[in-house]
PDB file of N, CA and C in Angstrom:
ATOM      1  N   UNK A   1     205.570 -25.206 116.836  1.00  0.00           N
ATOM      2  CA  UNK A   1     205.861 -26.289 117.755  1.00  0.00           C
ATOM      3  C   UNK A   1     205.921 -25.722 119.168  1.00  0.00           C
ATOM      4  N   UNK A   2     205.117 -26.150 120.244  1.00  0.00           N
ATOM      5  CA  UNK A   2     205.084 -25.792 121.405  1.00  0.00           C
ATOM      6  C   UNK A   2     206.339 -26.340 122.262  1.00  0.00           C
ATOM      7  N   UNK A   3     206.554 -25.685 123.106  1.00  0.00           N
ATOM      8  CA  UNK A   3     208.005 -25.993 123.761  1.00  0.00           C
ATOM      9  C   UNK A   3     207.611 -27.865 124.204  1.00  0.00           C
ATOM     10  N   UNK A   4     206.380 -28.101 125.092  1.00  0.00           N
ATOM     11  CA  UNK A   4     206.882 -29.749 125.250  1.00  0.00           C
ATOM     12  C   UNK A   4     206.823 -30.348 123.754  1.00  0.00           C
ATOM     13  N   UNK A   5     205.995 -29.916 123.014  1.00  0.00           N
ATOM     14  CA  UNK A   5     206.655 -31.082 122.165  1.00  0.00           C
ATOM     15  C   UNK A   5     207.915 -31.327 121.496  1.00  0.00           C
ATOM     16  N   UNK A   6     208.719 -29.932 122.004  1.00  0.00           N
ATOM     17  CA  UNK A   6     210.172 -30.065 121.110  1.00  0.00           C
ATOM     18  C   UNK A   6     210.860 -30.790 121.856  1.00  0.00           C
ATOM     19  N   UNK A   7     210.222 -30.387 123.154  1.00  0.00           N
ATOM     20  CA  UNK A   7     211.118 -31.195 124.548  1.00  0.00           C
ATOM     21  C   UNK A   7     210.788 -32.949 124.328  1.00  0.00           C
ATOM     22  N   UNK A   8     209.445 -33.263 124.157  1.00  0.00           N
ATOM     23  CA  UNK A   8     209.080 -34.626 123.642  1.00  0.00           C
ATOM     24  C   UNK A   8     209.839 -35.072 122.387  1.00  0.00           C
ATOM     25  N   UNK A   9     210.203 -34.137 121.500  1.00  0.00           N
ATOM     26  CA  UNK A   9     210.904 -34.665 120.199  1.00  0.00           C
ATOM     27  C   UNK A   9     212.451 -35.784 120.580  1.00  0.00           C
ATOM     28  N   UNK A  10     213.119 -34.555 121.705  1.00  0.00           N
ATOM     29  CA  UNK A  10     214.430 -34.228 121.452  1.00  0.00           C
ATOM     30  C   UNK A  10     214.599 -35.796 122.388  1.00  0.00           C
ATOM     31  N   UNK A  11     213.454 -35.912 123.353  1.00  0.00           N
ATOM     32  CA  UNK A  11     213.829 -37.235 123.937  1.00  0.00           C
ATOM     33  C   UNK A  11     213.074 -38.693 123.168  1.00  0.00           C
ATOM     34  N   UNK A  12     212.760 -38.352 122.396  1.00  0.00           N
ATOM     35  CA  UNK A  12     212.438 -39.646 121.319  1.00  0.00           C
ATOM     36  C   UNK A  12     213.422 -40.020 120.287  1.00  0.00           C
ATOM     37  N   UNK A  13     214.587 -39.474 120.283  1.00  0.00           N
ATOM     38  CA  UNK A  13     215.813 -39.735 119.708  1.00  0.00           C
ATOM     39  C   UNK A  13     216.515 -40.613 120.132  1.00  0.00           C
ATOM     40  N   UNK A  14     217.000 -41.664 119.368  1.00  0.00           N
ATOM     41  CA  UNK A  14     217.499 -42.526 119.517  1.00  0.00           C
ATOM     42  C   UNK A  14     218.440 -42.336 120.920  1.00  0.00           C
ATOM     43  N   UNK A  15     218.486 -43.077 122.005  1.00  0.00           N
ATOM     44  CA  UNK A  15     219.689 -42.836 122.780  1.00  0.00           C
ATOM     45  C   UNK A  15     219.425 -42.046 124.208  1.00  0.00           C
ATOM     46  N   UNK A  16     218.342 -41.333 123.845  1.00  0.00           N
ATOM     47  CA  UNK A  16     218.411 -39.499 124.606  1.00  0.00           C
ATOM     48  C   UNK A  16     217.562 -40.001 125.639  1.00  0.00           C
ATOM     49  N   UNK A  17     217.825 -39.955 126.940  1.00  0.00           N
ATOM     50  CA  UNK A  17     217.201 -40.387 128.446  1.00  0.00           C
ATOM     51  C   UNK A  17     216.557 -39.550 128.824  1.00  0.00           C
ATOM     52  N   UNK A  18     217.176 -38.026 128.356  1.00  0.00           N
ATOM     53  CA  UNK A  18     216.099 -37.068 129.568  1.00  0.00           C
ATOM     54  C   UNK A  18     216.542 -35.399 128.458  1.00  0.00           C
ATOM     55  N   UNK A  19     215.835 -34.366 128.727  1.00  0.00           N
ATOM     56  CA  UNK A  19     216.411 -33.171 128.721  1.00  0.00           C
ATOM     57  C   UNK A  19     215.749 -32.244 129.535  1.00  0.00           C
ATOM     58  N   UNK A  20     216.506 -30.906 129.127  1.00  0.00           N
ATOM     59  CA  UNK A  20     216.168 -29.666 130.198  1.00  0.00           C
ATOM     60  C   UNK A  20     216.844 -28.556 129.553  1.00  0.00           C
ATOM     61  N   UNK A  21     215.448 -27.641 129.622  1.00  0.00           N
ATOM     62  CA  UNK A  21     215.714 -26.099 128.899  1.00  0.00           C
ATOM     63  C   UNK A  21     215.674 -25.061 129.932  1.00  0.00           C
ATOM     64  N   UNK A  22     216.542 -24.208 130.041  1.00  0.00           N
ATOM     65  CA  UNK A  22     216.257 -23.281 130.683  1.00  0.00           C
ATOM     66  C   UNK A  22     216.057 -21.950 129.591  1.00  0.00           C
ATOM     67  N   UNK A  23     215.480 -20.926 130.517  1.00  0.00           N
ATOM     68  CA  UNK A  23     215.634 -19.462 130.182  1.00  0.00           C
ATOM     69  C   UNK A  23     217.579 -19.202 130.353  1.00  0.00           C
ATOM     70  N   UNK A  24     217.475 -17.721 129.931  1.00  0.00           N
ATOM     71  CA  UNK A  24     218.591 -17.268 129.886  1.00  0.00           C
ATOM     72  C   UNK A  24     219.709 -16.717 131.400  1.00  0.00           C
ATOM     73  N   UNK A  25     218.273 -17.065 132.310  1.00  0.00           N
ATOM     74  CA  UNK A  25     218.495 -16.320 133.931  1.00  0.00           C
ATOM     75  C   UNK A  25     218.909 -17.475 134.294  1.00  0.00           C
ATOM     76  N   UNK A  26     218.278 -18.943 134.054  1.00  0.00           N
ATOM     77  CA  UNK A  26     218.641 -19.952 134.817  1.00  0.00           C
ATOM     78  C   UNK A  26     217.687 -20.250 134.959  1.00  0.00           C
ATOM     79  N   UNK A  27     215.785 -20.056 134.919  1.00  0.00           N
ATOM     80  CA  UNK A  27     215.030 -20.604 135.224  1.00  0.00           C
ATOM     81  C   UNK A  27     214.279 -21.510 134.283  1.00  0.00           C
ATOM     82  N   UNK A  28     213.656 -22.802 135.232  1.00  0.00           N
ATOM     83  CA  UNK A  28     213.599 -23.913 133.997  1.00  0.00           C
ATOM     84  C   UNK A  28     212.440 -23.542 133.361  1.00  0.00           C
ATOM     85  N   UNK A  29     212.519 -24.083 131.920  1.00  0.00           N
ATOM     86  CA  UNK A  29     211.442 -24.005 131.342  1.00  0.00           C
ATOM     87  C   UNK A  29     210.456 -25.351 130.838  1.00  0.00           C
ATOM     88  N   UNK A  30     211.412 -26.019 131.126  1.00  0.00           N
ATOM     89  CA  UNK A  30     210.775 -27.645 130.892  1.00  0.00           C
ATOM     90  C   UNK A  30     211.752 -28.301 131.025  1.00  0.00           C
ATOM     91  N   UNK A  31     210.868 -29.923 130.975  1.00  0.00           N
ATOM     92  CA  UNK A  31     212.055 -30.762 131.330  1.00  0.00           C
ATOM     93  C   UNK A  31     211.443 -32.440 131.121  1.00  0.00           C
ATOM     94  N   UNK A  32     211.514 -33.211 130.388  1.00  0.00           N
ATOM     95  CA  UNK A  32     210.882 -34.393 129.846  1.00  0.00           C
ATOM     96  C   UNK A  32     212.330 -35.475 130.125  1.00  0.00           C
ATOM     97  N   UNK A  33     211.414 -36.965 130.452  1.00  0.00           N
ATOM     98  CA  UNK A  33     212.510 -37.638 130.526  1.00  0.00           C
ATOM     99  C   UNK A  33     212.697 -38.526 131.788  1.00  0.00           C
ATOM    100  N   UNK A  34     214.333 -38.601 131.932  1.00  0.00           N
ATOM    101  CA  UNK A  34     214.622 -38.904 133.634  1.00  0.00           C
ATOM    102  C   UNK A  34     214.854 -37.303 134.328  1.00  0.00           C
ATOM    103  N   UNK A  35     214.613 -36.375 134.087  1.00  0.00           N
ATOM    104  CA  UNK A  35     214.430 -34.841 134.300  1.00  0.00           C
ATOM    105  C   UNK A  35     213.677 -34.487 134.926  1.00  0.00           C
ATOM    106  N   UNK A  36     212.236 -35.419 134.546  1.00  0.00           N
ATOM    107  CA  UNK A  36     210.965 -34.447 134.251  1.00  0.00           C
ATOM    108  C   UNK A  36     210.742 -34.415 135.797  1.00  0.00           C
ATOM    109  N   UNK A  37     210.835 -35.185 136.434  1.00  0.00           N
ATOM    110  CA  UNK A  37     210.370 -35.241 138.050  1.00  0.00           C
ATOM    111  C   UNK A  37     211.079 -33.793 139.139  1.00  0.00           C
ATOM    112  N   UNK A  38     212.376 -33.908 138.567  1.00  0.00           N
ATOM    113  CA  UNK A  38     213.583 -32.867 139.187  1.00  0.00           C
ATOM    114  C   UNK A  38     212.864 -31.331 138.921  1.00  0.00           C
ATOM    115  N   UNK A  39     212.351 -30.214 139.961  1.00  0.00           N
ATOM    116  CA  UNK A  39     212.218 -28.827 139.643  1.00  0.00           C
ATOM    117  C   UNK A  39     213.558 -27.976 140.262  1.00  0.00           C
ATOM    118  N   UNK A  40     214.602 -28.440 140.652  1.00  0.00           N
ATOM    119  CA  UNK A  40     215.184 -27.286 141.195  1.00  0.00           C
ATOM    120  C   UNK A  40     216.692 -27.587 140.973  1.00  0.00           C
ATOM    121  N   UNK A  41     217.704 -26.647 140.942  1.00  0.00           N
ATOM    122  CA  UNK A  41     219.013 -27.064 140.834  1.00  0.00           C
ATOM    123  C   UNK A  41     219.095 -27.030 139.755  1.00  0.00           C
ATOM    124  N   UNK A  42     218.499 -27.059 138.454  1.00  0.00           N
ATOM    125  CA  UNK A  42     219.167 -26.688 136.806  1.00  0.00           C
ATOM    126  C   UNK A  42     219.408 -25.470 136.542  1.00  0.00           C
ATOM    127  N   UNK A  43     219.501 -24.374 137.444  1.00  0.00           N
ATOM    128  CA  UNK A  43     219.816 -23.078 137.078  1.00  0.00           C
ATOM    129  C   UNK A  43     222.065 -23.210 137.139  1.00  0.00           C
ATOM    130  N   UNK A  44     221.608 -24.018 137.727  1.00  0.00           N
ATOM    131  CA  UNK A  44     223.569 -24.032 138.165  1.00  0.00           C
ATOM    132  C   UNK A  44     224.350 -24.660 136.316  1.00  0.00           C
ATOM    133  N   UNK A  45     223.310 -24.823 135.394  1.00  0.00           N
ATOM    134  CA  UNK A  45     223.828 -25.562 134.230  1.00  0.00           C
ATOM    135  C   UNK A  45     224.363 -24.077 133.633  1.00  0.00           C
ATOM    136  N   UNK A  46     223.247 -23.152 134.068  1.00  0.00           N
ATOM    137  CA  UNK A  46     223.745 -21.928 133.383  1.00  0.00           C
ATOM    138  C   UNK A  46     225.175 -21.363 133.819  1.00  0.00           C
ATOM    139  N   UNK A  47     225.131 -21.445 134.971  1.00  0.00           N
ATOM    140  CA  UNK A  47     226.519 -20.437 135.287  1.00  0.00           C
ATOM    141  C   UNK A  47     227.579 -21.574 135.296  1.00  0.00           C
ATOM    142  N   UNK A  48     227.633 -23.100 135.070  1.00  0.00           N
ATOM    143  CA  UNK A  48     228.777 -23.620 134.364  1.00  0.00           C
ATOM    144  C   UNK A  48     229.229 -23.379 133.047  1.00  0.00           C
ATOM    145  N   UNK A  49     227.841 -23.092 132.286  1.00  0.00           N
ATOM    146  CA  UNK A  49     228.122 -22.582 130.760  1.00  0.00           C
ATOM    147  C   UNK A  49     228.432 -20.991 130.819  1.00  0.00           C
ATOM    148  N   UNK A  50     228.120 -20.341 131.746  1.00  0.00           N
ATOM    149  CA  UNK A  50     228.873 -18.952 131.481  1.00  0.00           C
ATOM    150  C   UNK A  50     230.600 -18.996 131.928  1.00  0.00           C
ATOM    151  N   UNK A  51     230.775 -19.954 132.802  1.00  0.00           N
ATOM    152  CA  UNK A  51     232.219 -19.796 133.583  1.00  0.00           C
ATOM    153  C   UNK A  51     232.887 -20.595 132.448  1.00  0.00           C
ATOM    154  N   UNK A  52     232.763 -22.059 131.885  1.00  0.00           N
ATOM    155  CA  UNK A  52     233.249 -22.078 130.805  1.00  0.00           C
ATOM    156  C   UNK A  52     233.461 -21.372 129.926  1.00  0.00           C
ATOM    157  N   UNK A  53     232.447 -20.316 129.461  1.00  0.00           N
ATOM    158  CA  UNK A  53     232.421 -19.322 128.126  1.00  0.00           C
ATOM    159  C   UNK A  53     233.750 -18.137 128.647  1.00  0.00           C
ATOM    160  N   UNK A  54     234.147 -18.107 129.853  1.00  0.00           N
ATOM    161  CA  UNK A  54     235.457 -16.719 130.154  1.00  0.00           C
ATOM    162  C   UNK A  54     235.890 -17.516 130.323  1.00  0.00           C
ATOM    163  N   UNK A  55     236.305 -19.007 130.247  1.00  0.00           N
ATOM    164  CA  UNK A  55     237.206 -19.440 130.271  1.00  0.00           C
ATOM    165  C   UNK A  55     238.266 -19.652 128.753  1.00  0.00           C
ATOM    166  N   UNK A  56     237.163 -19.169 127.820  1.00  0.00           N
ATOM    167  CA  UNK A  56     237.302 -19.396 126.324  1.00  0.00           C
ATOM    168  C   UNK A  56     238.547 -18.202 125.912  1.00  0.00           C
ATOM    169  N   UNK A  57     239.261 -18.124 124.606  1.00  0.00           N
ATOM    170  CA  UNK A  57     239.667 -17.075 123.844  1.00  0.00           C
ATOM    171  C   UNK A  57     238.738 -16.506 123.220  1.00  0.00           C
ATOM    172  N   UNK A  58     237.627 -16.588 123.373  1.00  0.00           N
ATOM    173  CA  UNK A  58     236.793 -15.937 121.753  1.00  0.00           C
ATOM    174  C   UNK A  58     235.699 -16.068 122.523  1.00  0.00           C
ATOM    175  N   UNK A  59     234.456 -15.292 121.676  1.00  0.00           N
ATOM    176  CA  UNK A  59     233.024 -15.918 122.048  1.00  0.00           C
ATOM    177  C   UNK A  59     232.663 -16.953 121.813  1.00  0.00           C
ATOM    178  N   UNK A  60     233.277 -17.978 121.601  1.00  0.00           N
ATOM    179  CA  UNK A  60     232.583 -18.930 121.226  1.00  0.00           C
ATOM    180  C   UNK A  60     231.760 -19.907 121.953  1.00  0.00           C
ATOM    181  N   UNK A  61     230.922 -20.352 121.892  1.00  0.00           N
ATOM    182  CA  UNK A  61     229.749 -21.137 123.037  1.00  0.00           C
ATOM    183  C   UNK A  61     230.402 -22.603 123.364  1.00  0.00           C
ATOM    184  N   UNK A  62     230.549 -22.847 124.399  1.00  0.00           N
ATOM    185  CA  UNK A  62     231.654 -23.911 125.063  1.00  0.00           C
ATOM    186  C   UNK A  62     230.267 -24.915 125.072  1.00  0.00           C
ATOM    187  N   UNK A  63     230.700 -26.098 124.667  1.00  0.00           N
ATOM    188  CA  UNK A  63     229.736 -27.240 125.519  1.00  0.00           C
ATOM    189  C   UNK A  63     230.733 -28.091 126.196  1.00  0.00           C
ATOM    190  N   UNK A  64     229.719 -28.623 127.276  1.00  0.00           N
ATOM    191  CA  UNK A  64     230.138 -29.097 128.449  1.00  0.00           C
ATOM    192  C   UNK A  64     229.709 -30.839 128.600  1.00  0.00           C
ATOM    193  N   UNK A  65     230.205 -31.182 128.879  1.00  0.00           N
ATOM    194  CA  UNK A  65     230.182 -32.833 128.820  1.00  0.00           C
ATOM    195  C   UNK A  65     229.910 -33.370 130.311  1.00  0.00           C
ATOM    196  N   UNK A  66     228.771 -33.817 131.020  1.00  0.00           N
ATOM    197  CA  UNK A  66     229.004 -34.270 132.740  1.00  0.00           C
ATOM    198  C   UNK A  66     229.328 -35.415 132.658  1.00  0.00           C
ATOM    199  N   UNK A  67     229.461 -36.404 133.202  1.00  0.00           N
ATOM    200  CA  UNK A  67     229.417 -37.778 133.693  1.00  0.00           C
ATOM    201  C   UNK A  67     229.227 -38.051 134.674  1.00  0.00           C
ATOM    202  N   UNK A  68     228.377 -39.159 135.300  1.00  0.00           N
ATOM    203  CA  UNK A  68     227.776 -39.862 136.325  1.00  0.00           C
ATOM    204  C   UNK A  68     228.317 -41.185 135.609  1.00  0.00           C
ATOM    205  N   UNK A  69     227.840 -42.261 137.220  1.00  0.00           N
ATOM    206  CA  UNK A  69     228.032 -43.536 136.864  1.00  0.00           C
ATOM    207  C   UNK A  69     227.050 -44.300 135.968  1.00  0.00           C
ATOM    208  N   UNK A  70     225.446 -43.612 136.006  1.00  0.00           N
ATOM    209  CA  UNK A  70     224.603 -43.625 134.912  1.00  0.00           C
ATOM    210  C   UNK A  70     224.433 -42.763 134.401  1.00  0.00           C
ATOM    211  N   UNK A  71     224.836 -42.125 133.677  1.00  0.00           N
ATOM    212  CA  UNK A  71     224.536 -41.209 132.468  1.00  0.00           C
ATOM    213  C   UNK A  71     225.400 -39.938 131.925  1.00  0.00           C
ATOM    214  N   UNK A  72     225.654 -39.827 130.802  1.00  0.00           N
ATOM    215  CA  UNK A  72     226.211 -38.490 130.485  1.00  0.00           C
ATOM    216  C   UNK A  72     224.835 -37.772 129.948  1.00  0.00           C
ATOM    217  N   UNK A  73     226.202 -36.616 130.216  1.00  0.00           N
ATOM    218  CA  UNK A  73     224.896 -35.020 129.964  1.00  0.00           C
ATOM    219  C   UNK A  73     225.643 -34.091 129.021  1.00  0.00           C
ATOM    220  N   UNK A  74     224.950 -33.578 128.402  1.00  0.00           N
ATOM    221  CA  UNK A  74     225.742 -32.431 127.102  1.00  0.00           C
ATOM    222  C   UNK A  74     225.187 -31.236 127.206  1.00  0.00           C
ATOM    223  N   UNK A  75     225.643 -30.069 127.575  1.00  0.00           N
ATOM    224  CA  UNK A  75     224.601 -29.085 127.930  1.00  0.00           C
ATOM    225  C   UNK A  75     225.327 -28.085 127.091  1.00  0.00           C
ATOM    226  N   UNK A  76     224.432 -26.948 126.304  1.00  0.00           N
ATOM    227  CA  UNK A  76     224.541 -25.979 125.288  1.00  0.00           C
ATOM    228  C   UNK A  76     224.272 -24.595 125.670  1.00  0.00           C
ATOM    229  N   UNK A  77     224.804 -23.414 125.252  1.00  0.00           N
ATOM    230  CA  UNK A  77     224.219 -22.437 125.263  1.00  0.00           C
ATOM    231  C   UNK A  77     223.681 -22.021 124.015  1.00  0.00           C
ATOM    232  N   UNK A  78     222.177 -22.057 123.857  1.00  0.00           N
ATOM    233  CA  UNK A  78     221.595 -21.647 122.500  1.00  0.00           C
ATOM    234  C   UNK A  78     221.584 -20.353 122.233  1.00  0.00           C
ATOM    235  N   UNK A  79     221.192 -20.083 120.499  1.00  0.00           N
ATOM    236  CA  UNK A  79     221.814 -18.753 120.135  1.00  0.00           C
ATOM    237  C   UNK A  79     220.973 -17.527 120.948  1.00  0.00           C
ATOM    238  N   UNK A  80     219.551 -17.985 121.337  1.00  0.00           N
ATOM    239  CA  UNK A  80     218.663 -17.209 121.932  1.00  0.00           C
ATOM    240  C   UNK A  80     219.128 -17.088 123.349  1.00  0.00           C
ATOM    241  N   UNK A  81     220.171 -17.498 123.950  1.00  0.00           N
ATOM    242  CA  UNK A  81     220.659 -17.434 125.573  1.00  0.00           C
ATOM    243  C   UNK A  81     220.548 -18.376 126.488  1.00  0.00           C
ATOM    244  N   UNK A  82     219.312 -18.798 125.781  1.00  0.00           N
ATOM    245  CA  UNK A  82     218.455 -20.533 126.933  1.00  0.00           C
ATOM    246  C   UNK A  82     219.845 -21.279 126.764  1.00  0.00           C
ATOM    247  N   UNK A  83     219.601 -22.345 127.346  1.00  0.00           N
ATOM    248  CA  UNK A  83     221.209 -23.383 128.087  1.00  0.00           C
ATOM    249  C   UNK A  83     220.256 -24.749 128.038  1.00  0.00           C
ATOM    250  N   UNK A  84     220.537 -25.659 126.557  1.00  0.00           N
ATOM    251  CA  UNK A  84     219.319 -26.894 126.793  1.00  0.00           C
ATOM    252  C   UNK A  84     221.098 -28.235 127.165  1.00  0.00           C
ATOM    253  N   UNK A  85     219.917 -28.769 128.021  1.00  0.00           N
ATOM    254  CA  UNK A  85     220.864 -30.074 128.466  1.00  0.00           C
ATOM    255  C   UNK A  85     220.327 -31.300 127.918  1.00  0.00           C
ATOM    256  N   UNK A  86     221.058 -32.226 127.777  1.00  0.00           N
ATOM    257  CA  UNK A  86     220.706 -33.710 127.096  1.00  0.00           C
ATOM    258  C   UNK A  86     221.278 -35.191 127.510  1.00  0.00           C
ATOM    259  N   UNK A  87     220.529 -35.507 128.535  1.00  0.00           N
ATOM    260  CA  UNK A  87     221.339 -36.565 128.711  1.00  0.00           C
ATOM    261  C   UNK A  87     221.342 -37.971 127.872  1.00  0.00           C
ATOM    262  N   UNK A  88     222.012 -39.148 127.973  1.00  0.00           N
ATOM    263  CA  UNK A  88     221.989 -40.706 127.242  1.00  0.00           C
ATOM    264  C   UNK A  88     222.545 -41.163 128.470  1.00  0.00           C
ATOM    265  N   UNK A  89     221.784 -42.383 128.799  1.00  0.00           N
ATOM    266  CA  UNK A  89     222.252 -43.903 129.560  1.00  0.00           C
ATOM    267  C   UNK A  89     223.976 -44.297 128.958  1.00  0.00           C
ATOM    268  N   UNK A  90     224.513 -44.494 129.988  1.00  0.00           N
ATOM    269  CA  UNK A  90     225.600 -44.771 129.251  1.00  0.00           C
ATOM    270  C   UNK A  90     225.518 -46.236 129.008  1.00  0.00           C
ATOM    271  N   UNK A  91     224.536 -46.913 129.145  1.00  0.00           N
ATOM    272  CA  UNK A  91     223.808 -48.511 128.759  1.00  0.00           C
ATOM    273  C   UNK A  91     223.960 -48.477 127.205  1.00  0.00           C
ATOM    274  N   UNK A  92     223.227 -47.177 126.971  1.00  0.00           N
ATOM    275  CA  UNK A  92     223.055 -46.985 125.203  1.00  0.00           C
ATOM    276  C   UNK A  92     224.523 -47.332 124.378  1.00  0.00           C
ATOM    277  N   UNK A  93     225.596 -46.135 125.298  1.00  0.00           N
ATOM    278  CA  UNK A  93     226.839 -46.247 124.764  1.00  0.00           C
ATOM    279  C   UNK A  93     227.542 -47.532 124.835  1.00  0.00           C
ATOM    280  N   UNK A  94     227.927 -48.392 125.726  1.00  0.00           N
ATOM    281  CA  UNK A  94     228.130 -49.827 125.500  1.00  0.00           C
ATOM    282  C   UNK A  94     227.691 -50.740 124.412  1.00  0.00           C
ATOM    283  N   UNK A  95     226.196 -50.556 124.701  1.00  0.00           N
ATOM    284  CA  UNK A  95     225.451 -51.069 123.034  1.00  0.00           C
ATOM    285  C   UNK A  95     225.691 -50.522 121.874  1.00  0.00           C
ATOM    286  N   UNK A  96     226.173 -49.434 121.605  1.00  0.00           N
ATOM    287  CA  UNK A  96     226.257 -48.583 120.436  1.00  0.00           C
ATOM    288  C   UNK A  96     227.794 -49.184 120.113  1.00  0.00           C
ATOM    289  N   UNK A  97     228.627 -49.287 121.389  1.00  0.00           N
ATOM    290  CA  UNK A  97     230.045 -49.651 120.353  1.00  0.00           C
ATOM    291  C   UNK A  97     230.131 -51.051 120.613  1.00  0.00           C
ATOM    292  N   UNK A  98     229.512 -51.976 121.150  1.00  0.00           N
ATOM    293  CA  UNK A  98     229.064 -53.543 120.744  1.00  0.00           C
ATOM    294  C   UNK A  98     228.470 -53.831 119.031  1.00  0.00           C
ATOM    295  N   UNK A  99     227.791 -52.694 118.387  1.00  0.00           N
ATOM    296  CA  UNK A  99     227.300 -52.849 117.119  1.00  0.00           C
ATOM    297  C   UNK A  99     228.404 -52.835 116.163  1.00  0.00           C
TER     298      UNK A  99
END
């Protein structure tokens, strides 16, 4: 599987507005979505996920939750080092607990 199409997968999921992968330095590696237009400024996802991670007791990989007035974001540090982010409309979430 080539990186856009995982990037195409991950935003054909029910819900999912946009994402963004970086390398392990901070530089992007793709980005599909409400993302895809944006090239600069996702390196800063990394060093929130490293300052969270010493903020931890343990190694354990912190995820991080953003909020805007449209959209949340969930951003990861994967086991390979990359830092993938994921956002949803919070439109979705209203509809989801209306069901």
């Amino acid at each position: 599987m080539t990186l856009t199409s995982a990037l195409e997968s991950i935003v054909g999921q029910d819900g999912v507005t946009g994402v963004v992968w970086n390398d392990a330095q901070g530089l992007l590696l793709g980005s599909q979505g409400d993302f895809q237009g944006v090239r600069s400024g996702f390196g800063a996802l990394n060093v929130l996920i490293s300052r969270a991670q010493a903020l931890g007791p343990d190694d354990s990989t912190p995820i991080l939750r953003l909020e805007t007035t449209k959209r949340r974001v969930v951003v990861q540090k994967q086991s390979d080092g990359t830092v993938l982010a994921v956002s949803t409309s919070k439109d979705v979430d209203a509809i989801d607990s209306k069901e």
